[in-house]
PDB file of N, CA and C in Angstrom:
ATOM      1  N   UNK A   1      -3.973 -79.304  55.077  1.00  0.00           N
ATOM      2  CA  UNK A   1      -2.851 -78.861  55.875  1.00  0.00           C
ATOM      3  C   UNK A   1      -2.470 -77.457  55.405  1.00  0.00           C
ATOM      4  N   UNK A   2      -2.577 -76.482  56.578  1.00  0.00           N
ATOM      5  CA  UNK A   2      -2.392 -75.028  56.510  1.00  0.00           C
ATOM      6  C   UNK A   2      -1.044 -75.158  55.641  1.00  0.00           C
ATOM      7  N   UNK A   3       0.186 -75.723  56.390  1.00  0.00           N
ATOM      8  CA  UNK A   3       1.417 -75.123  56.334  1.00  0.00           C
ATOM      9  C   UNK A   3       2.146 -76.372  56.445  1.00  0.00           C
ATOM     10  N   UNK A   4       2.209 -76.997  55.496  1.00  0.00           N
ATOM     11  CA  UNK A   4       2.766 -78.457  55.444  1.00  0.00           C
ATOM     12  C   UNK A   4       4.252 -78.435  55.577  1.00  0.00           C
ATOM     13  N   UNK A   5       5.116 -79.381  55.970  1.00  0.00           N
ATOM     14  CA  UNK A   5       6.403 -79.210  56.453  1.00  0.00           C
ATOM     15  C   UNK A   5       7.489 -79.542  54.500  1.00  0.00           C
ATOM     16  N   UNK A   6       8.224 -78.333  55.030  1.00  0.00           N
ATOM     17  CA  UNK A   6       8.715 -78.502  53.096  1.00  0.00           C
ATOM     18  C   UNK A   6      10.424 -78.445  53.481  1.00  0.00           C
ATOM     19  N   UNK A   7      11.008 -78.658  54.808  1.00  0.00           N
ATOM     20  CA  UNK A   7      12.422 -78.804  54.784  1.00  0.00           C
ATOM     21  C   UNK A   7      13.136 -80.069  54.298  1.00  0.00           C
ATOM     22  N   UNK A   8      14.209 -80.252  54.787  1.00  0.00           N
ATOM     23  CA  UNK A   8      15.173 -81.398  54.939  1.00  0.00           C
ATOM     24  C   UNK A   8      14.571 -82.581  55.971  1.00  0.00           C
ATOM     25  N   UNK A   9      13.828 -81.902  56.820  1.00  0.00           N
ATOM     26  CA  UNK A   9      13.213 -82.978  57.523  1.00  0.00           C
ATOM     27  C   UNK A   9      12.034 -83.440  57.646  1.00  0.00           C
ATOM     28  N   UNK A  10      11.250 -82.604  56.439  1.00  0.00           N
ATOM     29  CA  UNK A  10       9.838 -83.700  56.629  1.00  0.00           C
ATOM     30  C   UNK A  10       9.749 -85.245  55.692  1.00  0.00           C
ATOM     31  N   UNK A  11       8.897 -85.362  56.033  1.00  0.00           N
ATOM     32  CA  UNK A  11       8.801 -87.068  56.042  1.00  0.00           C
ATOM     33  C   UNK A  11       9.317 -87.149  54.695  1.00  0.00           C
ATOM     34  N   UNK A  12       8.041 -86.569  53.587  1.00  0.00           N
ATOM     35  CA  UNK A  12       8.641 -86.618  51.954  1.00  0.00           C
ATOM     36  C   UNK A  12       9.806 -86.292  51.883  1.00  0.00           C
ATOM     37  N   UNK A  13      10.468 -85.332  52.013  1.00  0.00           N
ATOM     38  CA  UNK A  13      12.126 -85.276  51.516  1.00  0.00           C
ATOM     39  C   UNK A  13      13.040 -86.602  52.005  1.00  0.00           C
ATOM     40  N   UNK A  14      12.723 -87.432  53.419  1.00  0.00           N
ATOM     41  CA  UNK A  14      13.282 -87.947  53.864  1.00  0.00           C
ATOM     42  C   UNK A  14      12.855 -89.405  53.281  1.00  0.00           C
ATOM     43  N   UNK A  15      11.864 -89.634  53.195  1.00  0.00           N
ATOM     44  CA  UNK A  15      11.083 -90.994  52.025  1.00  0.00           C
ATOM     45  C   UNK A  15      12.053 -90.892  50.576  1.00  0.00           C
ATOM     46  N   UNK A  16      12.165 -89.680  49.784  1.00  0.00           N
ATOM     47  CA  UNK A  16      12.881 -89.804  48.487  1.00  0.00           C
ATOM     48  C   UNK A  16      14.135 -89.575  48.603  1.00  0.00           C
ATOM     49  N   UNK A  17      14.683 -89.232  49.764  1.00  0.00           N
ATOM     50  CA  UNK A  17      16.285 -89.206  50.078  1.00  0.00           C
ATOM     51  C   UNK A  17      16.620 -90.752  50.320  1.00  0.00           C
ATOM     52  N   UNK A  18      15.940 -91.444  51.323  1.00  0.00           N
ATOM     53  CA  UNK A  18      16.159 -92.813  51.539  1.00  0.00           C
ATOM     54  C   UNK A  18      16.029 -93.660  50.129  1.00  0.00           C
ATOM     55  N   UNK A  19      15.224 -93.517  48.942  1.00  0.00           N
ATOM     56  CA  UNK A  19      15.173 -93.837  48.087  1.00  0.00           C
ATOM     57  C   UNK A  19      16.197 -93.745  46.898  1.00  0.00           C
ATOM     58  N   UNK A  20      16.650 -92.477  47.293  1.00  0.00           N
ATOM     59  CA  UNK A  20      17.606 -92.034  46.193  1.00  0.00           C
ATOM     60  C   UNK A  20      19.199 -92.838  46.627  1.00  0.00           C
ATOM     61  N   UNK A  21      19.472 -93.070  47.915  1.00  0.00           N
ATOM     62  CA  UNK A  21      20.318 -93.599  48.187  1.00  0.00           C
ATOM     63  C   UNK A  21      20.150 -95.270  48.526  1.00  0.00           C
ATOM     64  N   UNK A  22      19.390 -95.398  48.504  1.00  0.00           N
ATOM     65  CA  UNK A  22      19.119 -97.063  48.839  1.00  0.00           C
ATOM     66  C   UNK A  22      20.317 -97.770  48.085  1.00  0.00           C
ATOM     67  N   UNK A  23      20.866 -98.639  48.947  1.00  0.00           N
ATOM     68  CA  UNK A  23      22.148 -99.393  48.675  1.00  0.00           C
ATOM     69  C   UNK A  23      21.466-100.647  47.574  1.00  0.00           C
ATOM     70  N   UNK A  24      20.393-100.882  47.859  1.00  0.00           N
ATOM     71  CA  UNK A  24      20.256-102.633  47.327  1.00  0.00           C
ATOM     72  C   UNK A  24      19.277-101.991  45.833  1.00  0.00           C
ATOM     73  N   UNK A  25      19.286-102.994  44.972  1.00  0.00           N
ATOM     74  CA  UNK A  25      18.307-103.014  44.042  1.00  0.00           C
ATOM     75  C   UNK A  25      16.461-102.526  44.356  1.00  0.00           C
ATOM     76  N   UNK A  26      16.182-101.838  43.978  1.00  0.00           N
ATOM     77  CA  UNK A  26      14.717-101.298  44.143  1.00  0.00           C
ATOM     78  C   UNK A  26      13.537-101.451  43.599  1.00  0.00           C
ATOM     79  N   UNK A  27      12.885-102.772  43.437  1.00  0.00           N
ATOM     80  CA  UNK A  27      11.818-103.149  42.506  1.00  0.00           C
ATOM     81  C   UNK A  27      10.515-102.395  42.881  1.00  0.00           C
ATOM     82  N   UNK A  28       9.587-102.370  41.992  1.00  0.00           N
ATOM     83  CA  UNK A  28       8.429-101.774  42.065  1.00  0.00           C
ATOM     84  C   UNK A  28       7.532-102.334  41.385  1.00  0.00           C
ATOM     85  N   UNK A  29       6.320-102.426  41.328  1.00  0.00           N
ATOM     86  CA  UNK A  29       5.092-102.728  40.533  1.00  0.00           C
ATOM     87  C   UNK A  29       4.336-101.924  40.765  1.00  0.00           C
ATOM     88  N   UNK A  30       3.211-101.193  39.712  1.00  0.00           N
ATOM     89  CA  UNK A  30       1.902-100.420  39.368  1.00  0.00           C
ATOM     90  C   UNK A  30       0.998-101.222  39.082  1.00  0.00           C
ATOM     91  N   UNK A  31      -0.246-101.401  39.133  1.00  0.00           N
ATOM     92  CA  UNK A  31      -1.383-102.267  38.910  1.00  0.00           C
ATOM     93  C   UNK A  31      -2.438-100.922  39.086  1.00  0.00           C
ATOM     94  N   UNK A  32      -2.586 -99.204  38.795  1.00  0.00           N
ATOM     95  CA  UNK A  32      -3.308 -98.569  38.722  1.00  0.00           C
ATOM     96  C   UNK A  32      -2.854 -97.130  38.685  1.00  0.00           C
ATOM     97  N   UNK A  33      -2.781 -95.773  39.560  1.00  0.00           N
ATOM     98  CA  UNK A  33      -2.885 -94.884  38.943  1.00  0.00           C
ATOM     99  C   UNK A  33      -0.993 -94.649  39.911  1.00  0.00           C
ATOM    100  N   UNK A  34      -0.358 -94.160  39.604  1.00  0.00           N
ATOM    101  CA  UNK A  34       0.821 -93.520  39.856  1.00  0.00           C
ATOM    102  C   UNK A  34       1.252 -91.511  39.524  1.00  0.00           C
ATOM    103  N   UNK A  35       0.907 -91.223  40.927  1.00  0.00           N
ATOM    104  CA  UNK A  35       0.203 -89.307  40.703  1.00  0.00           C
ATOM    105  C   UNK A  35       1.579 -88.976  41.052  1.00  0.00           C
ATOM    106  N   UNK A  36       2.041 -87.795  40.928  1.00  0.00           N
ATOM    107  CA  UNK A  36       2.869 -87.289  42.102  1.00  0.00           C
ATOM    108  C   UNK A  36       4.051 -87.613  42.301  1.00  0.00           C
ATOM    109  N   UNK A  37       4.239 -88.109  43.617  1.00  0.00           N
ATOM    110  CA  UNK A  37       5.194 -88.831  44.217  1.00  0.00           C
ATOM    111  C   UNK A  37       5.170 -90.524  44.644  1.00  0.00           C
ATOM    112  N   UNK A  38       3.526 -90.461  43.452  1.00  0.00           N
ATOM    113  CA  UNK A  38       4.154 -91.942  43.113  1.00  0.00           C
ATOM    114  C   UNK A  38       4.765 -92.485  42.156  1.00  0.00           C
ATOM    115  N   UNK A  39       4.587 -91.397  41.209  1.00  0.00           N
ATOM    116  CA  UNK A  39       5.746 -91.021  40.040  1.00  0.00           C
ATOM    117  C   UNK A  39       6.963 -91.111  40.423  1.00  0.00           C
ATOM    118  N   UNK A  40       7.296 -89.849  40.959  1.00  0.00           N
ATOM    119  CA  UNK A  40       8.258 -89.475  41.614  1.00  0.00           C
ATOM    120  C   UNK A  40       9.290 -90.629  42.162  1.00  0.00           C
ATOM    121  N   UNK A  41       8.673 -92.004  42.790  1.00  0.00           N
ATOM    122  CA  UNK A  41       8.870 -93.402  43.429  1.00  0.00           C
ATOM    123  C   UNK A  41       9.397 -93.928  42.820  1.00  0.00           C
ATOM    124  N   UNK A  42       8.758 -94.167  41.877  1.00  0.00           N
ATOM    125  CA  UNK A  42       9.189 -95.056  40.414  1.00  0.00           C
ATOM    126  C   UNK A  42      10.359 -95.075  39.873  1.00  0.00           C
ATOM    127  N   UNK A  43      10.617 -93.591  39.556  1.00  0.00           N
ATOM    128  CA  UNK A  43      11.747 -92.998  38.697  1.00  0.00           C
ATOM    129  C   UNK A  43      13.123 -93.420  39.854  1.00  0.00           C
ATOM    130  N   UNK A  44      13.199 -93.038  40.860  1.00  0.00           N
ATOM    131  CA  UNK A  44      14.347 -94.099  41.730  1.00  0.00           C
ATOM    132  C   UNK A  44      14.726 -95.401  41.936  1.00  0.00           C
ATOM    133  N   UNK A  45      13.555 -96.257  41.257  1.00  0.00           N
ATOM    134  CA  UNK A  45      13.578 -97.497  41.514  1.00  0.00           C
ATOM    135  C   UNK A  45      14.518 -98.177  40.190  1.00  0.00           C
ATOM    136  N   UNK A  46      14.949 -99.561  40.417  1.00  0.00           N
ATOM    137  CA  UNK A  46      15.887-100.182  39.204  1.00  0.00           C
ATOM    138  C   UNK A  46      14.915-100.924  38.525  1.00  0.00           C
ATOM    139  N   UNK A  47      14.239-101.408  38.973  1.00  0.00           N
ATOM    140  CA  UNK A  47      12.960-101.870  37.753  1.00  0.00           C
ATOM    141  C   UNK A  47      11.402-101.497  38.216  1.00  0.00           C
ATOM    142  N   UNK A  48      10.953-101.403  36.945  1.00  0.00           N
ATOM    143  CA  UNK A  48       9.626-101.197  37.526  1.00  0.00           C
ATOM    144  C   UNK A  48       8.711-102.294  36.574  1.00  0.00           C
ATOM    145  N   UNK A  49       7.976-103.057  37.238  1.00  0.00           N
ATOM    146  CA  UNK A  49       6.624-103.645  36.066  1.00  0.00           C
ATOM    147  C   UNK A  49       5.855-102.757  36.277  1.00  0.00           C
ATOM    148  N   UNK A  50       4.975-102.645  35.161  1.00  0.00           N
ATOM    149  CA  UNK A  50       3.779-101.949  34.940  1.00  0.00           C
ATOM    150  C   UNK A  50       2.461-102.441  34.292  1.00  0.00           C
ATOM    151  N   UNK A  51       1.182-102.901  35.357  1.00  0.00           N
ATOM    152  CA  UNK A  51       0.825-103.531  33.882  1.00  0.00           C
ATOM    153  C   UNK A  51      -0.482-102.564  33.124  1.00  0.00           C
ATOM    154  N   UNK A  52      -1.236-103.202  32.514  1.00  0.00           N
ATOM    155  CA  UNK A  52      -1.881-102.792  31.636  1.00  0.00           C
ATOM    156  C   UNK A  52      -2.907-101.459  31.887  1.00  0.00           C
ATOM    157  N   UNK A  53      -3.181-102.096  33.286  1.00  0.00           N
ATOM    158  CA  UNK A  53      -4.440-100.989  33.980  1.00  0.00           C
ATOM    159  C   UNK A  53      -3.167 -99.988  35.070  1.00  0.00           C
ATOM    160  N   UNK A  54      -2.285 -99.857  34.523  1.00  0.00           N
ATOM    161  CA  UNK A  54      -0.684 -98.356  34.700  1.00  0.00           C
ATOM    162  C   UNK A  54      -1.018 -97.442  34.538  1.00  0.00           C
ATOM    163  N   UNK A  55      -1.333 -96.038  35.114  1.00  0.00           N
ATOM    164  CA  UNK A  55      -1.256 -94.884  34.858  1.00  0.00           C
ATOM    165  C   UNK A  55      -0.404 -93.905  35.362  1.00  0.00           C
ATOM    166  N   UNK A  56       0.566 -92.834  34.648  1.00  0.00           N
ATOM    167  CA  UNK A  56       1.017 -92.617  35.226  1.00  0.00           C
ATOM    168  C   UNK A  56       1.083 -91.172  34.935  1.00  0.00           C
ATOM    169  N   UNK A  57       0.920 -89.989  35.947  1.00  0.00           N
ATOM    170  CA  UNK A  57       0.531 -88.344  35.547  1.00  0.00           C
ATOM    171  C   UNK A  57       1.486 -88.077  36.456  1.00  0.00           C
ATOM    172  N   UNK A  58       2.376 -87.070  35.953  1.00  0.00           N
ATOM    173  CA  UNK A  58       3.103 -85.535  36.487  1.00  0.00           C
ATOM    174  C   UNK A  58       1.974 -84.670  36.390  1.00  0.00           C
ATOM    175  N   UNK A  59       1.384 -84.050  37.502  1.00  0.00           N
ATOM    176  CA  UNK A  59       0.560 -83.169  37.416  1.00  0.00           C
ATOM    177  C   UNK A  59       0.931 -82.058  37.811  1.00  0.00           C
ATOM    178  N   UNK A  60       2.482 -81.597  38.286  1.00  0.00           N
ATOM    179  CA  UNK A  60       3.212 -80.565  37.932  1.00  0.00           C
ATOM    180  C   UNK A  60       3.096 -80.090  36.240  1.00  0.00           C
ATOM    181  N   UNK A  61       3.521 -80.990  35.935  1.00  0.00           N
ATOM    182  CA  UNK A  61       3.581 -80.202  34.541  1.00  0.00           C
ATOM    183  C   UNK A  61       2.584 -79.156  33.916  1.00  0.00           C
ATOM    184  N   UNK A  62       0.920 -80.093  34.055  1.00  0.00           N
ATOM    185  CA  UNK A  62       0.157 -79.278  33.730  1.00  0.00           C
ATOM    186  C   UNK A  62       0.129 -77.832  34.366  1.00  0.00           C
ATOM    187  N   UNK A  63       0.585 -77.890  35.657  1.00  0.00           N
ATOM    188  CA  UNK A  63       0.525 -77.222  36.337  1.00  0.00           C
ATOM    189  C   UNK A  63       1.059 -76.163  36.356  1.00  0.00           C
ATOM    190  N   UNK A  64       2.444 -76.365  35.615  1.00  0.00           N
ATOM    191  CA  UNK A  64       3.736 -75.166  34.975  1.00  0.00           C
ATOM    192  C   UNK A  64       4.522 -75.351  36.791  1.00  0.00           C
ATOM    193  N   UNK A  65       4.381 -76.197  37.158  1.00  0.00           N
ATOM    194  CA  UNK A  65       5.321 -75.728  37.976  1.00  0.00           C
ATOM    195  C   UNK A  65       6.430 -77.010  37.997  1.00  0.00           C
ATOM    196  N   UNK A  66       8.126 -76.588  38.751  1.00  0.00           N
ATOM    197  CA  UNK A  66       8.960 -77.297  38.978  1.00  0.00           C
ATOM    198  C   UNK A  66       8.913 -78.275  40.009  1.00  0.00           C
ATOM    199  N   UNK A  67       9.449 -79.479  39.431  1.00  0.00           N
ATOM    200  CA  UNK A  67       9.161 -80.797  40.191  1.00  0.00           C
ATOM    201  C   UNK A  67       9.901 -81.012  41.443  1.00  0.00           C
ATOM    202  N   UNK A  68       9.369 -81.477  42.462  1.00  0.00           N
ATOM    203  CA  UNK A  68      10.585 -81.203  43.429  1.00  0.00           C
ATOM    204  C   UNK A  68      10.615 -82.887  43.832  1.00  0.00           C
ATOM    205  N   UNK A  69      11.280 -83.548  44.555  1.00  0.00           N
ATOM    206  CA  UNK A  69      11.787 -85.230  44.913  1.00  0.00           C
ATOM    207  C   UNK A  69      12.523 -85.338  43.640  1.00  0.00           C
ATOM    208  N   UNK A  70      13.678 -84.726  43.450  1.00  0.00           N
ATOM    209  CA  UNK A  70      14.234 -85.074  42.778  1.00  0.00           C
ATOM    210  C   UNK A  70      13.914 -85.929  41.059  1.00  0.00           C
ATOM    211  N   UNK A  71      13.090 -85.415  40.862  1.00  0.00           N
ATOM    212  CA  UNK A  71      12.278 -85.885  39.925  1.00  0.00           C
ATOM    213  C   UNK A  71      13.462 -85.799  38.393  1.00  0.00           C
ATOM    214  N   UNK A  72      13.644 -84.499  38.524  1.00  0.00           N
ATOM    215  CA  UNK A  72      14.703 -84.599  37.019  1.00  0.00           C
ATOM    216  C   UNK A  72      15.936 -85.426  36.926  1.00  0.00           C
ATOM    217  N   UNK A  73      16.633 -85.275  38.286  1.00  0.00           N
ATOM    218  CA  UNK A  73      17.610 -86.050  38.241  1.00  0.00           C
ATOM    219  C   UNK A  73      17.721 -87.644  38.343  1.00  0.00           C
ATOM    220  N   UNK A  74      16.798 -87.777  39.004  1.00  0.00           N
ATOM    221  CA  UNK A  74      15.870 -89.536  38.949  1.00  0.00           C
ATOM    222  C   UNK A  74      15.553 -90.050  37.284  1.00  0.00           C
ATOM    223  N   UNK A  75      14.908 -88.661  36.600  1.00  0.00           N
ATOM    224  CA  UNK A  75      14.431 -88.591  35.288  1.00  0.00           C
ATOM    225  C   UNK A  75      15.486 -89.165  33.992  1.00  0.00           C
ATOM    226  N   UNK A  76      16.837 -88.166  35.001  1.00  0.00           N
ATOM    227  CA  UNK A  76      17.878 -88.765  33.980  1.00  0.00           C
ATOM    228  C   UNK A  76      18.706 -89.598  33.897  1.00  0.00           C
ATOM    229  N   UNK A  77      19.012 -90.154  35.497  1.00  0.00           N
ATOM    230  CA  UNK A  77      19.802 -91.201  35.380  1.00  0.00           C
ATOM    231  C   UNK A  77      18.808 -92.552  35.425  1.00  0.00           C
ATOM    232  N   UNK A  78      17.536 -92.631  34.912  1.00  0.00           N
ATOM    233  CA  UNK A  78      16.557 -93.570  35.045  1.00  0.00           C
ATOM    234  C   UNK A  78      17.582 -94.936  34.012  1.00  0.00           C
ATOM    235  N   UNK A  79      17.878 -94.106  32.603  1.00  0.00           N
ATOM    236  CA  UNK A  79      18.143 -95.547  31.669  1.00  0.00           C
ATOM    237  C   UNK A  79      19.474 -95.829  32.463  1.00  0.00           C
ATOM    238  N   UNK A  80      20.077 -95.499  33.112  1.00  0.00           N
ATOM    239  CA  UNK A  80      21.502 -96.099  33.684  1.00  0.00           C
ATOM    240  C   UNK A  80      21.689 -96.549  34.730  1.00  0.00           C
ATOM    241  N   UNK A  81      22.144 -97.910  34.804  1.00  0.00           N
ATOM    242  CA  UNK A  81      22.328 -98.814  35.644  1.00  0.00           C
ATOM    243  C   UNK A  81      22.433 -98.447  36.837  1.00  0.00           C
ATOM    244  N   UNK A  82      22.059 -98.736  38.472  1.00  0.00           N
ATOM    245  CA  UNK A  82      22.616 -98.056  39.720  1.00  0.00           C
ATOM    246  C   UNK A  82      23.957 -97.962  39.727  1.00  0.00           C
ATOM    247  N   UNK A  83      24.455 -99.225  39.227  1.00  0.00           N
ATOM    248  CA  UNK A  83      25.767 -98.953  39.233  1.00  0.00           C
ATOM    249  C   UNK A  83      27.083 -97.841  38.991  1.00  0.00           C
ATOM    250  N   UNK A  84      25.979 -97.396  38.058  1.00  0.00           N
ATOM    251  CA  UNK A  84      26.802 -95.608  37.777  1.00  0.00           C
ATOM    252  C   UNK A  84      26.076 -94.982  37.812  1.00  0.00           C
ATOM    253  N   UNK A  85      25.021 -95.010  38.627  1.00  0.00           N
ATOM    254  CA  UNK A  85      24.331 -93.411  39.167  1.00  0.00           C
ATOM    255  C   UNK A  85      24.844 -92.792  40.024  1.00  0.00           C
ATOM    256  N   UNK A  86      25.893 -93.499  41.109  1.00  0.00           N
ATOM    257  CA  UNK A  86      27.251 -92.733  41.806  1.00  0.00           C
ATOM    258  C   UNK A  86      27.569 -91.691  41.251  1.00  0.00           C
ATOM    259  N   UNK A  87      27.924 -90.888  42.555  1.00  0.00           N
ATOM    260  CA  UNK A  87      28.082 -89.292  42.118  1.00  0.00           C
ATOM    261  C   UNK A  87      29.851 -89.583  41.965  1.00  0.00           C
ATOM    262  N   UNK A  88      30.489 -89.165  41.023  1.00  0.00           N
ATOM    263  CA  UNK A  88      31.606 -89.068  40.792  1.00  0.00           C
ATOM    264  C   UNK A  88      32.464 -88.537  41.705  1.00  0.00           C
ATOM    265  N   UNK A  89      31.684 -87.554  42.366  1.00  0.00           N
ATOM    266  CA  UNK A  89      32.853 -86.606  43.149  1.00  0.00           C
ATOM    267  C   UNK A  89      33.290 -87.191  44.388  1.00  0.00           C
ATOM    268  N   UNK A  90      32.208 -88.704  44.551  1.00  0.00           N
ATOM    269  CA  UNK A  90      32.371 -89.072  45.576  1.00  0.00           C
ATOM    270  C   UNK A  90      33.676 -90.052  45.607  1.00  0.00           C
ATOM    271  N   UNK A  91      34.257 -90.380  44.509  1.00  0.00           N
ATOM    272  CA  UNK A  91      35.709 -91.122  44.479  1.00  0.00           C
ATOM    273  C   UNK A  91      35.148 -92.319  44.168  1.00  0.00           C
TER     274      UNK A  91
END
């Protein structure tokens, strides 16, 4: 893809926006390789199993470049409950 769609409205922003806000609990399982934005998946979810044959690469990093799906902020409120991943400002 020449010129892949990178706003507010292509599919990916709108896949990890729906994710980031998902009202209900968010389970997940890995059973093999997790790249990208299947990383990226994970880190929104409230539990994840993983099992043995789990892999899991940021290939930004190697890359030197900045993560975009919300990856850091997913990154940091990962150890804390959904329950207070609520944005404060929201009351």
């Amino acid at each position: 893809m020449q010129n892949p769609p990178t706003g507010e409205d292509s599919p990916v922003f709108r896949f990890i926006n729906l994710l980031a806000t998902f009202e209900k609990p968010l389970l997940a399982a890995v059973d093999g390789k997790g790249i990208g934005l299947g990383l990226t998946m994970l880190l929104h979810c409230d539990f994840v199993y993983a099992s043995d044959r789990a892999s899991l690469v940021a290939p930004f990093v190697n890359l030197g470049l900045v993560p975009r799906g919300g990856v850091l902020a997913a990154a940091a409120q990962a150890r804390r409950p959904r329950a207070r991943r609520r944005d404060p400002a929201a009351g």
